[in-house]
Protein backbone atom coordinates (compact mmCIF):
# COMPACT_ATOMS: atom_id res chain seq x y z
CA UNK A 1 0.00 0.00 0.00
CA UNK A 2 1.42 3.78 -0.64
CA UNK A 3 2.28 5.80 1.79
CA UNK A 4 -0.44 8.27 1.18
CA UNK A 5 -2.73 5.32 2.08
CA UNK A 6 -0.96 4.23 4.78
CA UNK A 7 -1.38 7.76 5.95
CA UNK A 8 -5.59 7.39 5.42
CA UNK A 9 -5.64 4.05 6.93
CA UNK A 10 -3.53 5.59 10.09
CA UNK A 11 -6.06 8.55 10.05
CA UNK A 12 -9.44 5.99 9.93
CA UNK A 13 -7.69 3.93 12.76
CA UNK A 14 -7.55 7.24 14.78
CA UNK A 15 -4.16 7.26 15.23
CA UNK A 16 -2.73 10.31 17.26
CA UNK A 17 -1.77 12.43 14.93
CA UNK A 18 -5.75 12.17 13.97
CA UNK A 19 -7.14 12.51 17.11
CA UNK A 20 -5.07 15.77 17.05
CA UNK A 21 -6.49 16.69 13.52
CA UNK A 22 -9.38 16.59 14.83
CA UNK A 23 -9.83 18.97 17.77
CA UNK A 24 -6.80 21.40 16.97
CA UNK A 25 -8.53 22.60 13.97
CA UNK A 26 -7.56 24.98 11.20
CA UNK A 27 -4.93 28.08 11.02
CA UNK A 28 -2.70 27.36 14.16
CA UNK A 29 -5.92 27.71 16.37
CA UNK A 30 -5.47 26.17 20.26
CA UNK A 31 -6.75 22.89 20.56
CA UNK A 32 -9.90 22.54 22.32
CA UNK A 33 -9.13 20.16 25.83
CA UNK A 34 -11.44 17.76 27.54
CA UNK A 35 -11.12 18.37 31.21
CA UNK A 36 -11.88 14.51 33.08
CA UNK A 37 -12.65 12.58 30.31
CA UNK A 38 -16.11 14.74 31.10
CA UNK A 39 -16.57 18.32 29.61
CA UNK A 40 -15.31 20.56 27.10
CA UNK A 41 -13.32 23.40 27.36
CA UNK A 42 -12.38 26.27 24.53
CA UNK A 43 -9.79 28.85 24.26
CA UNK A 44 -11.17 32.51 22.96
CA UNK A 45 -8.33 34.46 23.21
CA UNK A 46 -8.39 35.30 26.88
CA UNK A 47 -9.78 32.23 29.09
CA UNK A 48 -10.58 28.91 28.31
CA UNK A 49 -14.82 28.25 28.52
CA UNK A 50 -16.71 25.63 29.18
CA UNK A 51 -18.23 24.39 25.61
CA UNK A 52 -21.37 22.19 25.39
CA UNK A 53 -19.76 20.34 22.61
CA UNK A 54 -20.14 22.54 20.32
CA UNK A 55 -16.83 23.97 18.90
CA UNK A 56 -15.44 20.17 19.24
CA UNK A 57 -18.40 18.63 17.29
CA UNK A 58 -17.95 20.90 14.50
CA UNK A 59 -14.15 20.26 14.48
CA UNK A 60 -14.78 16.27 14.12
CA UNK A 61 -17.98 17.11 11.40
CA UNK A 62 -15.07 19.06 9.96
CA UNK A 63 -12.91 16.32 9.76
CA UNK A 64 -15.25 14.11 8.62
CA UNK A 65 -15.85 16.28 5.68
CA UNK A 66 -11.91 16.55 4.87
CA UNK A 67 -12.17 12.52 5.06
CA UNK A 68 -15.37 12.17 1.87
CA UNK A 69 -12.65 15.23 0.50
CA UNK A 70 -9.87 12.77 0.65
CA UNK A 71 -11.55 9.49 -0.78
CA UNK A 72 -12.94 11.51 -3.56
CA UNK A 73 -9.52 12.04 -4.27
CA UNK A 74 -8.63 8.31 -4.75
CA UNK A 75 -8.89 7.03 -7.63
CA UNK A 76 -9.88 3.16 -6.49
CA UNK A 77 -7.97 1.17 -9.50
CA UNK A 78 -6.84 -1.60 -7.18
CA UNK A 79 -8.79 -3.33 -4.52
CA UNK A 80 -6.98 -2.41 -1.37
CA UNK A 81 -7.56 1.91 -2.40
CA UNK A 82 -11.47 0.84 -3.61
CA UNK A 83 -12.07 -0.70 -0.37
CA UNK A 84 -10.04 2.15 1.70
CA UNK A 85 -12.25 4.77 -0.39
CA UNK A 86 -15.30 3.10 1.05
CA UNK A 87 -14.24 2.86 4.71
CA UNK A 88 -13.39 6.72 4.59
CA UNK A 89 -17.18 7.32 3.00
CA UNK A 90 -18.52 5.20 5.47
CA UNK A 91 -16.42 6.78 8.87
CA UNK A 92 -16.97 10.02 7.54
CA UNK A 93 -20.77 9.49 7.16
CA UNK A 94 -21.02 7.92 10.71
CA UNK A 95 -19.01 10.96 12.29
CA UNK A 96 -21.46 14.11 10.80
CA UNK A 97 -24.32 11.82 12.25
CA UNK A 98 -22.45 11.02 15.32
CA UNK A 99 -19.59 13.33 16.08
CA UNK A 100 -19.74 12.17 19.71
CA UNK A 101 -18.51 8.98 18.80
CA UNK A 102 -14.96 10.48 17.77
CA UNK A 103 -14.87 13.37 21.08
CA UNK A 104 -15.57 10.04 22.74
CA UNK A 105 -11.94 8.30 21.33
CA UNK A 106 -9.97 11.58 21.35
CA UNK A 107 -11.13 12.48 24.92
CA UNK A 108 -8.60 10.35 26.76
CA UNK A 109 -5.21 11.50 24.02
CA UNK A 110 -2.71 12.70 25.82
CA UNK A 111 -2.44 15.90 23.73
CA UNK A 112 -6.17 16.71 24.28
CA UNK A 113 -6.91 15.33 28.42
CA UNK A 114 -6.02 17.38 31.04
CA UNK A 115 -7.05 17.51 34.96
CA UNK A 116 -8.79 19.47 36.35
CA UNK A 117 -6.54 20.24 38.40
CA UNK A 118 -4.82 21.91 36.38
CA UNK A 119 -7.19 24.79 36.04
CA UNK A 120 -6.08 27.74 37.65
CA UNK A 121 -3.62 26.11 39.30
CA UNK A 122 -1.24 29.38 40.15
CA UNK A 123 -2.48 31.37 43.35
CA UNK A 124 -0.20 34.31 42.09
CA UNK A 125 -1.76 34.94 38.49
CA UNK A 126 -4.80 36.67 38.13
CA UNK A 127 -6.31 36.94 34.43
CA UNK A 128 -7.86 40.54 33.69
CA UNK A 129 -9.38 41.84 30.40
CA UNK A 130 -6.81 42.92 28.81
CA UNK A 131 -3.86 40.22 30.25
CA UNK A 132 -2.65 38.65 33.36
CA UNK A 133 -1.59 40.14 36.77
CA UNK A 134 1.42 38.45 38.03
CA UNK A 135 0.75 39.11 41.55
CA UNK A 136 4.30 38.58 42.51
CA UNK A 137 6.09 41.19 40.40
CA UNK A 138 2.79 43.21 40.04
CA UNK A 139 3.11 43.56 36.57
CA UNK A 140 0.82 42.85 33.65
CA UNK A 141 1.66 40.06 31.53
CA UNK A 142 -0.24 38.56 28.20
CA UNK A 143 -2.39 36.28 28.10
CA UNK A 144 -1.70 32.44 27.31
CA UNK A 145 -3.46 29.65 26.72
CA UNK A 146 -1.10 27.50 28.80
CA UNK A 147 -1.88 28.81 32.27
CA UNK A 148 -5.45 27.31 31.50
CA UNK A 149 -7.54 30.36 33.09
CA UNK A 150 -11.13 29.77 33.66
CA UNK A 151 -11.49 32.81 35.08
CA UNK A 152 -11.42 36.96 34.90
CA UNK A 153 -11.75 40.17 36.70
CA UNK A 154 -14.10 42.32 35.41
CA UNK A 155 -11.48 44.81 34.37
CA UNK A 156 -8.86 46.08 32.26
CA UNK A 157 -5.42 47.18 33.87
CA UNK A 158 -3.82 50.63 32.97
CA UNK A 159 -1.00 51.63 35.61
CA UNK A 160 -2.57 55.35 34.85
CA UNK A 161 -6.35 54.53 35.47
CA UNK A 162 -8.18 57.31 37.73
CA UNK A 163 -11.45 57.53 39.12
CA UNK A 164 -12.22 60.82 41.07
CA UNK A 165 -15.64 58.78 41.64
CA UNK A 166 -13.72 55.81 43.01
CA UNK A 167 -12.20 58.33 45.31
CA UNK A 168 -15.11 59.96 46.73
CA UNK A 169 -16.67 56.38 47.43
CA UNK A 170 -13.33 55.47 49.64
CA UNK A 171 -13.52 59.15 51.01
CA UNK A 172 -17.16 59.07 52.56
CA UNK A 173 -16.56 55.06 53.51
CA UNK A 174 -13.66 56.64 55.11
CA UNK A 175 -14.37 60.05 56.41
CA UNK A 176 -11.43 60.95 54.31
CA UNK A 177 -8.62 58.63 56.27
CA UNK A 178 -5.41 58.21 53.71
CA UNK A 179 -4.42 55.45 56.21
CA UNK A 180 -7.43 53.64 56.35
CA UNK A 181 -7.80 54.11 52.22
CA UNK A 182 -4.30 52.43 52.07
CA UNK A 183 -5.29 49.67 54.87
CA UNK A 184 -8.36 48.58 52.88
CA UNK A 185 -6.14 48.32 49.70
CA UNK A 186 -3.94 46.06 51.45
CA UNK A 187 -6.38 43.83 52.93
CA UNK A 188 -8.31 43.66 49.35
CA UNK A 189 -5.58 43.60 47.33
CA UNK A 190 -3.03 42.16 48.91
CA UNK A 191 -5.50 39.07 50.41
CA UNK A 192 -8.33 39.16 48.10
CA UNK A 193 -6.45 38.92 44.48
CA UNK A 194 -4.16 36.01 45.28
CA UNK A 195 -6.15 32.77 45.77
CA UNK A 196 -4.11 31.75 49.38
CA UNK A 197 -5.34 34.79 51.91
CA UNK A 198 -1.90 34.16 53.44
CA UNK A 199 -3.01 36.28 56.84
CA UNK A 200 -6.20 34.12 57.20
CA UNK A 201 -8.17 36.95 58.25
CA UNK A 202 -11.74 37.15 58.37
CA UNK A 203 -13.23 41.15 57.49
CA UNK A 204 -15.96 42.34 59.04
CA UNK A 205 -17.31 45.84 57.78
CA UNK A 206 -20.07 47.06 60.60
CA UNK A 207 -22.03 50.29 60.67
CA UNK A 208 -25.65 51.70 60.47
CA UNK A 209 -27.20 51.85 56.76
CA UNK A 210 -26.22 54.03 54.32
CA UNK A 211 -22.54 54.54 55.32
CA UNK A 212 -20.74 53.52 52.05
CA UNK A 213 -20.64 49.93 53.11
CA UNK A 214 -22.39 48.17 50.36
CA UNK A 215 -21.34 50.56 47.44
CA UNK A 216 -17.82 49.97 48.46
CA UNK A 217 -17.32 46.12 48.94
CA UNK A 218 -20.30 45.77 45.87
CA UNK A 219 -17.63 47.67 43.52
CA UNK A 220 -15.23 45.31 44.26
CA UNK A 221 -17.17 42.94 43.86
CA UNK A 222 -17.55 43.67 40.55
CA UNK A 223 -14.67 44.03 39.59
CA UNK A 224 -13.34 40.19 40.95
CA UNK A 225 -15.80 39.18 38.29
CA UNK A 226 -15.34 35.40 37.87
CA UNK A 227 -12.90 35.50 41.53
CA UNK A 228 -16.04 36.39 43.01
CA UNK A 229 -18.82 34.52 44.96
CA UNK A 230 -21.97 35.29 47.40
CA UNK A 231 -22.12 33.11 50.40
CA UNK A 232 -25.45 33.30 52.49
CA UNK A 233 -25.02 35.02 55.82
CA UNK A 234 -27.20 31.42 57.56
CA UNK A 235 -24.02 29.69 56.54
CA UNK A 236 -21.79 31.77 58.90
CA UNK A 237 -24.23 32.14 61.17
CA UNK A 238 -25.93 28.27 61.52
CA UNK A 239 -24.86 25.80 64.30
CA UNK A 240 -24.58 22.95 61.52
CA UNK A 241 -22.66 23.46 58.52
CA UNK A 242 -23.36 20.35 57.09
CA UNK A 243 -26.76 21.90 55.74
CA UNK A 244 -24.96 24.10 53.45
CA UNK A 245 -21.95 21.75 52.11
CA UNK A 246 -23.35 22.88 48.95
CA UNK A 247 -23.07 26.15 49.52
CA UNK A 248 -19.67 25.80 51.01
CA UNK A 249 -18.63 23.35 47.62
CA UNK A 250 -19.36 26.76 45.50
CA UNK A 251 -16.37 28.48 47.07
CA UNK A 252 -13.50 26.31 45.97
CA UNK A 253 -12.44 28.76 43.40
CA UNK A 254 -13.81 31.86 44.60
CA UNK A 255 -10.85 33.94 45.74
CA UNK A 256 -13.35 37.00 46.87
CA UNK A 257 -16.26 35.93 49.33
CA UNK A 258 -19.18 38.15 50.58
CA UNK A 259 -21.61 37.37 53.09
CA UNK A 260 -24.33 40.20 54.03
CA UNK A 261 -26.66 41.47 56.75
CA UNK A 262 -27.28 38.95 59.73
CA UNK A 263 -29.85 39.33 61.87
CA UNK A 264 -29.66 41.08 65.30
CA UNK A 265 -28.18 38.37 67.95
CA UNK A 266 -26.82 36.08 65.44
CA UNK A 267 -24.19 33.59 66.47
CA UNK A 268 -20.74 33.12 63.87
CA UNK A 269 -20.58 29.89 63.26
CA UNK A 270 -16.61 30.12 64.52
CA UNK A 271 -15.76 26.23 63.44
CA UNK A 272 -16.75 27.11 60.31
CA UNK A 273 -14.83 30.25 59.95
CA UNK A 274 -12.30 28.64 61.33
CA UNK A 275 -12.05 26.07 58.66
CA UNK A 276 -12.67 28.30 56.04
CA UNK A 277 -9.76 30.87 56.80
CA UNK A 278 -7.56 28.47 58.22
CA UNK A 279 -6.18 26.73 55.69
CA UNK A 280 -7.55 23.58 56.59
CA UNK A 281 -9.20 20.88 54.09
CA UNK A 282 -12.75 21.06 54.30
CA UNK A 283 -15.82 19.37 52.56
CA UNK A 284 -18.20 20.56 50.04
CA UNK A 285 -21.13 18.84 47.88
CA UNK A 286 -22.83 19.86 45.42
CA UNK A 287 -26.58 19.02 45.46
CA UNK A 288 -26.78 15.07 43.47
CA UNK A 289 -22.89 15.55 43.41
CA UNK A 290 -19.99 13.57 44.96
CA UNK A 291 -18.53 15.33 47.92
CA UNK A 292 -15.29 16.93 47.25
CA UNK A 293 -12.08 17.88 49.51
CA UNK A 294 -10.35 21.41 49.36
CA UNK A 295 -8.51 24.35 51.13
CA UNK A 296 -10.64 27.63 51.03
CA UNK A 297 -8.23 29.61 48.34
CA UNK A 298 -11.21 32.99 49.05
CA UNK A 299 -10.82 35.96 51.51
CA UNK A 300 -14.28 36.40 53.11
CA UNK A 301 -15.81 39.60 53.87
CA UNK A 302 -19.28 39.87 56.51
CA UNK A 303 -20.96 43.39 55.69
CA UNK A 304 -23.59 43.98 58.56
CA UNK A 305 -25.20 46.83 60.20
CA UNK A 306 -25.35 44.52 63.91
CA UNK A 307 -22.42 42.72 65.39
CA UNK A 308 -22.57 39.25 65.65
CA UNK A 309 -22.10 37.38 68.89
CA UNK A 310 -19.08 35.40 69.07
CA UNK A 311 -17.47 32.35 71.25
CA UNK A 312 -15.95 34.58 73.99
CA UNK A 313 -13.29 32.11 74.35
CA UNK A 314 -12.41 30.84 71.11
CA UNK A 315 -8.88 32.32 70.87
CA UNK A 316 -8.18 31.19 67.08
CA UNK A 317 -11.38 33.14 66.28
CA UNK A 318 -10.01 36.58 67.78
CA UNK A 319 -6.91 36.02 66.13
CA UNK A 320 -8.31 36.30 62.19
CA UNK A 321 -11.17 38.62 62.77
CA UNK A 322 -10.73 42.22 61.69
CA UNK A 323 -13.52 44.92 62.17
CA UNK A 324 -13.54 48.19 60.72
CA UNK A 325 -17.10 50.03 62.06
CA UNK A 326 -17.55 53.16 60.13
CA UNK A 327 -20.57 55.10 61.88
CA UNK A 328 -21.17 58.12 59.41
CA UNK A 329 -24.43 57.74 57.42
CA UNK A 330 -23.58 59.84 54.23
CA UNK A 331 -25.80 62.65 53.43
CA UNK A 332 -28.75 62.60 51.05
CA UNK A 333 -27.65 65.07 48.94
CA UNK A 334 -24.26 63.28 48.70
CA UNK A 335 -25.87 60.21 47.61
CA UNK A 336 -26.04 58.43 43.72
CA UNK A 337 -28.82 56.74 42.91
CA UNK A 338 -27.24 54.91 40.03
CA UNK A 339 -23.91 54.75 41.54
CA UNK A 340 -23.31 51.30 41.31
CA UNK A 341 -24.09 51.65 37.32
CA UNK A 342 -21.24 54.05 37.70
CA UNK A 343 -18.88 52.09 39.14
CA UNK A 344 -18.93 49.58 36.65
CA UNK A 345 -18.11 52.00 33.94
CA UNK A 346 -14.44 50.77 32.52
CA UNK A 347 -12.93 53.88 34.01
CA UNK A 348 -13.97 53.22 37.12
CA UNK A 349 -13.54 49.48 36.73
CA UNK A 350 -9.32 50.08 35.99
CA UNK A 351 -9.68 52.77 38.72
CA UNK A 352 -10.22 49.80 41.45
CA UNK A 353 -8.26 47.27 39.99
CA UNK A 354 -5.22 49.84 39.51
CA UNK A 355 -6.26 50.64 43.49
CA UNK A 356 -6.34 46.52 44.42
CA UNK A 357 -2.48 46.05 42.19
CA UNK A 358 -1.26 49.15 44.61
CA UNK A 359 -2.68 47.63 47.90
CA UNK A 360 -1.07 44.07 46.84
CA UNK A 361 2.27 45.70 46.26
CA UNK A 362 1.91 47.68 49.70
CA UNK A 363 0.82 44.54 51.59
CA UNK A 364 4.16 42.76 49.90
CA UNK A 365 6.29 45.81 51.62
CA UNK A 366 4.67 46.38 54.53
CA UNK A 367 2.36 43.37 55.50
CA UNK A 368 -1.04 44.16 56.44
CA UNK A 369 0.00 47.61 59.05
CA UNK A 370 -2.95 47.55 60.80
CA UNK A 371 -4.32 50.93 61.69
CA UNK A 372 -5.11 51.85 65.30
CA UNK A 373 -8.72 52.70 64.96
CA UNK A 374 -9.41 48.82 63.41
CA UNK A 375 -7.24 47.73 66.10
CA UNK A 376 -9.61 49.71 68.28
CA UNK A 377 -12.66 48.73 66.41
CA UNK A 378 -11.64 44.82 66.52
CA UNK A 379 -10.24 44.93 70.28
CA UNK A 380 -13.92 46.77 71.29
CA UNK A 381 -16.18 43.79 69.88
CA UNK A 382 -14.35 41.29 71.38
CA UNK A 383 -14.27 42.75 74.74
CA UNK A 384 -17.92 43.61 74.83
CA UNK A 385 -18.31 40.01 73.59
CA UNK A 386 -16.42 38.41 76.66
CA UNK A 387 -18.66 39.16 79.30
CA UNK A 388 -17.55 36.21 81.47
CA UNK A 389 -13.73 37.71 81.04
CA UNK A 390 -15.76 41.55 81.38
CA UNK A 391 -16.95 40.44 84.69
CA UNK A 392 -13.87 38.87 86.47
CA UNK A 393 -11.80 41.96 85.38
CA UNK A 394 -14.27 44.28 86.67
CA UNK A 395 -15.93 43.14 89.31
CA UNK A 396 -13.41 40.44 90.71
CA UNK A 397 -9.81 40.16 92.71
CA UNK A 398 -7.28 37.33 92.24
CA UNK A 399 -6.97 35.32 95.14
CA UNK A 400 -3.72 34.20 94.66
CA UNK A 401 -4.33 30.51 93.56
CA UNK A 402 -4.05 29.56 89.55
CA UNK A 403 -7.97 28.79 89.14
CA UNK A 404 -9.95 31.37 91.70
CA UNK A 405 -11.04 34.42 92.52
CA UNK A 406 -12.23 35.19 95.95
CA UNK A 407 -15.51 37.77 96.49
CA UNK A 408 -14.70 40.75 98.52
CA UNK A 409 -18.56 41.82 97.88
CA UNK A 410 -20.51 38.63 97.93
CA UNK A 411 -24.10 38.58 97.40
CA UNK A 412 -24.64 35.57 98.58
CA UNK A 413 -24.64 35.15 102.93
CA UNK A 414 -21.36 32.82 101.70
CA UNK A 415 -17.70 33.62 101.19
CA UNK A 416 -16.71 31.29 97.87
CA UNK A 417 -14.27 31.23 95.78
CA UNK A 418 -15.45 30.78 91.82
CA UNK A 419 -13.32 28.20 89.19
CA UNK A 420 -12.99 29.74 85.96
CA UNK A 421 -14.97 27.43 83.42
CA UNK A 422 -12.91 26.97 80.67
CA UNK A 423 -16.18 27.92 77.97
CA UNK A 424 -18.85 29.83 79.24
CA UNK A 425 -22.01 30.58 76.70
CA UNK A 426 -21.85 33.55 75.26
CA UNK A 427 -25.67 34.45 76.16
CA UNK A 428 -24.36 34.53 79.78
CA UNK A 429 -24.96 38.39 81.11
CA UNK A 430 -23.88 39.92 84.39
CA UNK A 431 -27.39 39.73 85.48
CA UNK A 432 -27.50 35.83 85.41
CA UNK A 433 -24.21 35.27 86.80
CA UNK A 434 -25.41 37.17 90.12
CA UNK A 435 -28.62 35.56 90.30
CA UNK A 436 -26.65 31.63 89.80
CA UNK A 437 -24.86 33.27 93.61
CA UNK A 438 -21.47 33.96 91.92
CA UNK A 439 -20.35 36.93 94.32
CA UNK A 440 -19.43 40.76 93.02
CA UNK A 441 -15.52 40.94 93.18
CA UNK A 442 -13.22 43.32 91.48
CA UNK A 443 -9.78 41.86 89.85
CA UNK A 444 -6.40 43.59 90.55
CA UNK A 445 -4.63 41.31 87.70
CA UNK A 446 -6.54 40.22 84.61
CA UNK A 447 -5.70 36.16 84.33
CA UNK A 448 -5.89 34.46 80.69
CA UNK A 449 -8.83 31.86 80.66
């Protein structure tokens, strides 16, 4: 047999260099890549999407056309070329009516399979509109198929975007604080854009309606485009997470995660926070799905006009929240109706992302420099919250011994000495400590439960 029918018969057996033929396509153009032998993904110049089949099923009708091409170019004068004419007529006919029968085959080449683990794989890339944001160097590089990006901000970078609206958003938010303008840069730039939060902090932005906090994290929000998901404030606030493992499944690529408005008196599910900010494997499922394993890459963000309660002694807790309360309501006449329309104009969209690169590259100099006033703001809630540790260092004295305190105003007709629980409920008030006969004493050295 000739070579140029060896080729064919190679090509009908789908040999590799077919099953390349087939998805790569015409003119140089990136080969399409099946992602777990499952679904489809396509590269349009920027990310790769998610294809129903469609660009791949035209590729292999495609080929199957190029295949009647080729046999009509045979000229069949001996048996073996005759009867290779007719297999290509008949392949080619069965691919255009069933193209999935050749996506099937080509699925598990080498050239074509990946994992899906290797989507998005690099924690210090970002992919923007108009290239990628190497979040080490903070430069902007091109795009490339290779990095296999799923994802995109919202936004083109220019290293000279400005948005005087941008500004006046972070100066009412702010009341006008440079310091806290550059703190909030750091914490969203420098923890929200990589997909690690490398300080494990969890942000909590508190204050009375209309004081900028909504228009402010919803811009960024924005702006994170695909980075970006909404968790339901029940999740952080429920006893049992395991209700909302599908919820918590939807974050394992989010790098940019906003929960809103819990009610008055809610309690923060801290195990849960915990495990999200901690670095710690947790476990998601989607609903009919199989239940699937993975670090939290997402910084999370709790807007809320009422403080939640907390676990007054859950030490791991205190140690990643942040609060910044901003009490200012902003005037009427200072408010936009349509100002989140704005806001996602592309000038204002560069604006923030140029603002986010900034605060990454400040948070890579300087770390996260906490200000004094969220120092103050954070230190605040979590000493109203410990009323147990409230009472002992107010109305209590150290007796001497490592686990008591001895009354020097009892209430009670007894003299006792009180053993420091090692968890008392947060619900517990001053009120219901004196009436369980626990004696008014005031502490001269505050002692670490």
């Amino acid at each position: 047999m000739s070579g140029r029918n060896q080729l064919q018969k190679e090509k009908l057996q789908y040999g590799s260099l077919y099953s390349q033929c087939a998805v790569a396509g015409a003119n140089g153009e990136v080969s399409p890549k099946c992602v777990d032998k499952e679904s489809w993904i396509v590269w349009d110049g920027k990310v790769w999407k998610n294809d129903d089949i469609g660009r791949p099923r035209e590729l292999a009708k495609q080929i199957a056309l190029d295949l009647l091409a080729e046999a009509r170019t045979l000229e069949g004068n001996d048996q073996a070329e005759s009867q290779l004419k007719k297999s290509l007529k008949s392949h080619a006919n069965s691919t255009i009516q069933n193209p999935f029968r050749i996506l099937e085959y080509v699925s598990s080449d080498p050239e074509i399979a990946i994992s899906s683990r290797q989507l998005d794989l690099d924690v210090e890339l970002i992919n923007c509109q108009n290239g990628i944001l190497d979040l080490k160097k903070c430069e902007l590089l091109p795009h490339d198929p290779a990095h296999f990006m799923t994802k995109s901000l919202s936004a083109s970078y220019f290293a000279e975007a400005k948005s005087d609206l941008w500004q006046s958003v972070l100066d009412l938010f702010t009341d006008g604080d440079l310091e806290l303008q550059k703190f909030l840069a750091r914490v969203y730039g420098g923890l929200g854009l990589p997909a690690d939060n490398p300080a494990q902090r969890f942000i909590v932005l508190y204050g009375p309606g209309a004081n900028g906090k909504s228009k402010f994290i919803g811009a960024i929000q924005h702006v994170m485009g695909d980075y970006c998901d909404v968790l339901r404030q029940e999740v952080l606030t429920s006893r049992s997470s395991g209700d909302f493992r599908h919820d918590v499944a939807d974050l394992k690529e989010a790098r940019f995660i906003v929960a809103s408005e819990p009610p008055q008196g809610a309690q923060l599910n801290t195990s849960l926070i915990k495990e999200l900010t901690g670095g710690d494997l947790i476990k998601g499922r989607h609903n009919y799905g199989a239940s699937e394993t993975f670090k939290c890459k997402g910084l999370i963000t709790l807007t809320t006009n009422w403080l939640p309660e907390i676990d007054p002694g859950d030490i791991a807790l205190k140690r990643r929240i942040l609060i910044y309360r901003h009490d200012s309501t902003i005037p009427a006449d200072k408010r936009i109706d349509d100002l989140h329309v704005q806001l996602e104009s592309p000038e204002s969209e560069s604006a923030i992302l140029k603002w986010l690169l900034d605060g990454r590259r400040d948070f890579l100099q300087n770390g996260l420099a906490i200000p004094d006033k969220v120092l103050s703001d954070t230190d605040n809630f979590l000493e109203q919250k410990d009323v147990f540790e409230s009472f002992l260092i107010e109305k209590c004295v150290y007796s001497g011994t490592s686990v008591d305190f001895t009354t020097t105003e009892p209430v009670s007709p007894k003299n006792v000495k009180v053993p420091i629980p090692r968890f008392i409920s947060p619900r517990l008030t001053l009120e219901s400590i004196l009436c369980r006969g626990v004696p008014s004493i005031v502490l001269i050295q505050k002692c670490t439960i």
